[in-house]
Protein backbone atom coordinates (compact mmCIF):
# COMPACT_ATOMS: atom_id res chain seq x y z
CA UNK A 1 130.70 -248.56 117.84
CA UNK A 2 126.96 -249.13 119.03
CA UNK A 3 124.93 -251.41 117.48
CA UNK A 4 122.68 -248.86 115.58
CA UNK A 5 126.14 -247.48 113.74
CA UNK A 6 127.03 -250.92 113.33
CA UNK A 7 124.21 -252.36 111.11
CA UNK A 8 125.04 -250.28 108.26
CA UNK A 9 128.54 -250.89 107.74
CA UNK A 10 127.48 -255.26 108.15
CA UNK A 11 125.32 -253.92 105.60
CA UNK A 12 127.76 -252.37 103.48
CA UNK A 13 130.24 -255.47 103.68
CA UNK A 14 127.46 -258.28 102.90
CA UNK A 15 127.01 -256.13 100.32
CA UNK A 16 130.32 -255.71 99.10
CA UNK A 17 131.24 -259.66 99.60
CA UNK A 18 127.82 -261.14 98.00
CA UNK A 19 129.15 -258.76 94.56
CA UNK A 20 132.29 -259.88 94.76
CA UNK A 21 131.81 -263.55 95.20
CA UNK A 22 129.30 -263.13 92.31
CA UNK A 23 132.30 -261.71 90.35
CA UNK A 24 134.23 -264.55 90.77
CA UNK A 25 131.33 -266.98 89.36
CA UNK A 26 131.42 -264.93 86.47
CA UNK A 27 134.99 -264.96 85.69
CA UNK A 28 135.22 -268.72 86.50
CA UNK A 29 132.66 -269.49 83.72
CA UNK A 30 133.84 -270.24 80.45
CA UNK A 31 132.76 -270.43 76.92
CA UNK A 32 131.53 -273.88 76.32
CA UNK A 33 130.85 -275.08 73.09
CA UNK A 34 127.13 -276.78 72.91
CA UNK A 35 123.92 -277.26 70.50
CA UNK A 36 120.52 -275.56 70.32
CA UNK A 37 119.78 -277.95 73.43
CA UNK A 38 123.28 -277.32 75.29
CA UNK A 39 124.72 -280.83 75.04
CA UNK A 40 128.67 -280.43 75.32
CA UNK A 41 130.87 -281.66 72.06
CA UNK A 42 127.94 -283.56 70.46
CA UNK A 43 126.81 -285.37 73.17
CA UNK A 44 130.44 -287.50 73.31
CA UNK A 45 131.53 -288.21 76.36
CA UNK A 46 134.73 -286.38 77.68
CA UNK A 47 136.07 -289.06 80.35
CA UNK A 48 135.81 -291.80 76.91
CA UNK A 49 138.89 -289.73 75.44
CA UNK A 50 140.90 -290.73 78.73
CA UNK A 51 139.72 -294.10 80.20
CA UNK A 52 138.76 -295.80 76.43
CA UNK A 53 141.25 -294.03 74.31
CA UNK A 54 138.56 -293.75 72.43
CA UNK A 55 135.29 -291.31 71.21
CA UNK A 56 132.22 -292.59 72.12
CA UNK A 57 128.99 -290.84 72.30
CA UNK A 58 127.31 -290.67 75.76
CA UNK A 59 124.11 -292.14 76.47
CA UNK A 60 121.44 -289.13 77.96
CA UNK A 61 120.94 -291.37 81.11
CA UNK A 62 124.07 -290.48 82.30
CA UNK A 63 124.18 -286.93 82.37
CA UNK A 64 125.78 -284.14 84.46
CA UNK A 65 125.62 -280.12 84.60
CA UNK A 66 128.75 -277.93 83.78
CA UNK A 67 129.58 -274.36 83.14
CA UNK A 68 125.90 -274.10 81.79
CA UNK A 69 126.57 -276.98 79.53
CA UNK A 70 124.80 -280.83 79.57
CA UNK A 71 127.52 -283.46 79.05
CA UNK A 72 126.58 -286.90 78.57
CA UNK A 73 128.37 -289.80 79.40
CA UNK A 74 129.06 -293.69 78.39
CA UNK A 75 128.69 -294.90 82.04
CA UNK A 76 127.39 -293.51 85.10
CA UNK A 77 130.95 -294.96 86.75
CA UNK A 78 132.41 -291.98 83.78
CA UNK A 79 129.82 -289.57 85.13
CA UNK A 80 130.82 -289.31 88.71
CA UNK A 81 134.53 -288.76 87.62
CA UNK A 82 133.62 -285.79 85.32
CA UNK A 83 131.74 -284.46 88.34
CA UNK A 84 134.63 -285.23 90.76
CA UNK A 85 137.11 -283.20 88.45
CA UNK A 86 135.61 -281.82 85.27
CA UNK A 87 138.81 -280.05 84.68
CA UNK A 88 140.56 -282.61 84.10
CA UNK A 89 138.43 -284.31 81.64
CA UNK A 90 136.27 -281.38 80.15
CA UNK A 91 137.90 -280.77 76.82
CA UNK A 92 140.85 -277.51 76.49
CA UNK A 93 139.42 -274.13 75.00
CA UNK A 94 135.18 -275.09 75.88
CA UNK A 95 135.74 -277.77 73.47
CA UNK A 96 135.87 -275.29 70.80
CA UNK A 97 138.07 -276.04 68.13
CA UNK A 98 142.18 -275.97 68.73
CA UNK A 99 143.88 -274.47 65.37
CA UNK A 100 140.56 -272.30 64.90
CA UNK A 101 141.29 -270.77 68.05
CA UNK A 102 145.14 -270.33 67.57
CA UNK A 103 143.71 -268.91 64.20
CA UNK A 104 141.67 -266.03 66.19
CA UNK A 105 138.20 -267.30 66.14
CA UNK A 106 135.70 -270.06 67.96
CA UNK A 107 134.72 -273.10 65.61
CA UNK A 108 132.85 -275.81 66.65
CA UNK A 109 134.36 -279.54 66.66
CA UNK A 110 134.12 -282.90 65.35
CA UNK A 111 134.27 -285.05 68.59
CA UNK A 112 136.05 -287.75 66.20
CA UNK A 113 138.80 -285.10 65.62
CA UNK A 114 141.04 -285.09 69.05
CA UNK A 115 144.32 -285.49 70.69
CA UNK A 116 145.25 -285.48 74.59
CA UNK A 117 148.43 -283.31 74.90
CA UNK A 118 149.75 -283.24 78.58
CA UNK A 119 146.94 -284.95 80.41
CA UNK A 120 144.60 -282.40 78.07
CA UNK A 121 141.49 -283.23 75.50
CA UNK A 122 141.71 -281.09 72.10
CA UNK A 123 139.39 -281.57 69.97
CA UNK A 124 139.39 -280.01 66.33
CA UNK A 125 136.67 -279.04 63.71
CA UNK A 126 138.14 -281.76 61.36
CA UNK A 127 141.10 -284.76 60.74
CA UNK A 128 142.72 -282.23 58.92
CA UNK A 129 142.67 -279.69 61.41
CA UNK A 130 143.94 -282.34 63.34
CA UNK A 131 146.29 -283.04 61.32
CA UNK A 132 147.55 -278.97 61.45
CA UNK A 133 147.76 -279.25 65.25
CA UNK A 134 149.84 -282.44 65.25
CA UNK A 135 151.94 -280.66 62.72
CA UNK A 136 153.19 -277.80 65.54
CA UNK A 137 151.27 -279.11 68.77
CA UNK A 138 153.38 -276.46 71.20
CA UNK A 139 153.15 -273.62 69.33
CA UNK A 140 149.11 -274.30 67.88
CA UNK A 141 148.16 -274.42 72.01
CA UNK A 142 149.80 -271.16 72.24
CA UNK A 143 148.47 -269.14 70.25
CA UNK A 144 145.21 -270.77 71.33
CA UNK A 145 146.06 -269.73 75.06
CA UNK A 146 146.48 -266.26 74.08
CA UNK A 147 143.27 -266.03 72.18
CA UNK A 148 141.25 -267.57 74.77
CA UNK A 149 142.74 -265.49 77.31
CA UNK A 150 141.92 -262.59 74.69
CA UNK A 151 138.24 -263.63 74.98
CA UNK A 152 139.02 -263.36 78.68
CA UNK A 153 138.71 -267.23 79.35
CA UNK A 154 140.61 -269.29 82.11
């Protein structure tokens, strides 16, 4: 092939590559619950529910970008391990609400209203929807799964 025959096809793949690897950004992002000024799950921080056992809003000093979302944090020590692995702390579903999902729609949370299931944050709209998921934990994240895969989330 000579190099004038050549340059089109490069073309073509950088082409081809720089759409697909934009595809993939796009289906990696997800859904994440915010406010008006797109502060994650009311400003509480997510690594709190793991470390603390506890809820405890963040503090905007200690603040980190994710999935077009702010999340605040306690400490900046809680910080840096939400941007080491935010899928391990980051709550399940966007931090959209559990048994609203597994009932077919997105609800937003109260950050006082959660429960870590398998190493995973679920947070619920109130203690009572709490209360629902407690009352059938397996089969409430299942139906959740399907509807957020139904919304075509990860």
């Amino acid at each position: 092939m000579t190099n004038l025959t050549a340059r089109p096809l490069i073309k073509a793949i950088l082409i081809f590559v720089t759409c697909l690897v934009g595809s993939l950004a796009e289906a990696q992002a997800i859904k994440v619950n915010t406010d008006a000024n797109r502060i994650a799950i009311n400003g509480y921080d997510p690594v709190a529910y793991f470390t603390l056992g506890s809820s405890m809003k963040g503090d905007p000093r200690f603040e980190a970008a994710w999935q077009e979302a702010r999340w605040l944090f306690t400490t900046a020590d809680h910080r840096d391990m939400f941007i080491a692995n935010p899928d391990r702390y980051a709550p399940r579903f966007g931090g959209h609400c559990t048994v609203g999902l597994a009932r077919g729609y997105l609800d937003t949370v109260d950050p006082e209203a959660w429960r870590i299931v398998d190493g995973r944050l679920y947070l619920t709209l109130t203690k009572r929807a709490q209360n629902i998921l407690s009352d059938d934990i397996p089969g409430t994240i299942e139906k959740a799964e399907r509807n957020w895969q139904a919304l075509g989330q990860r």
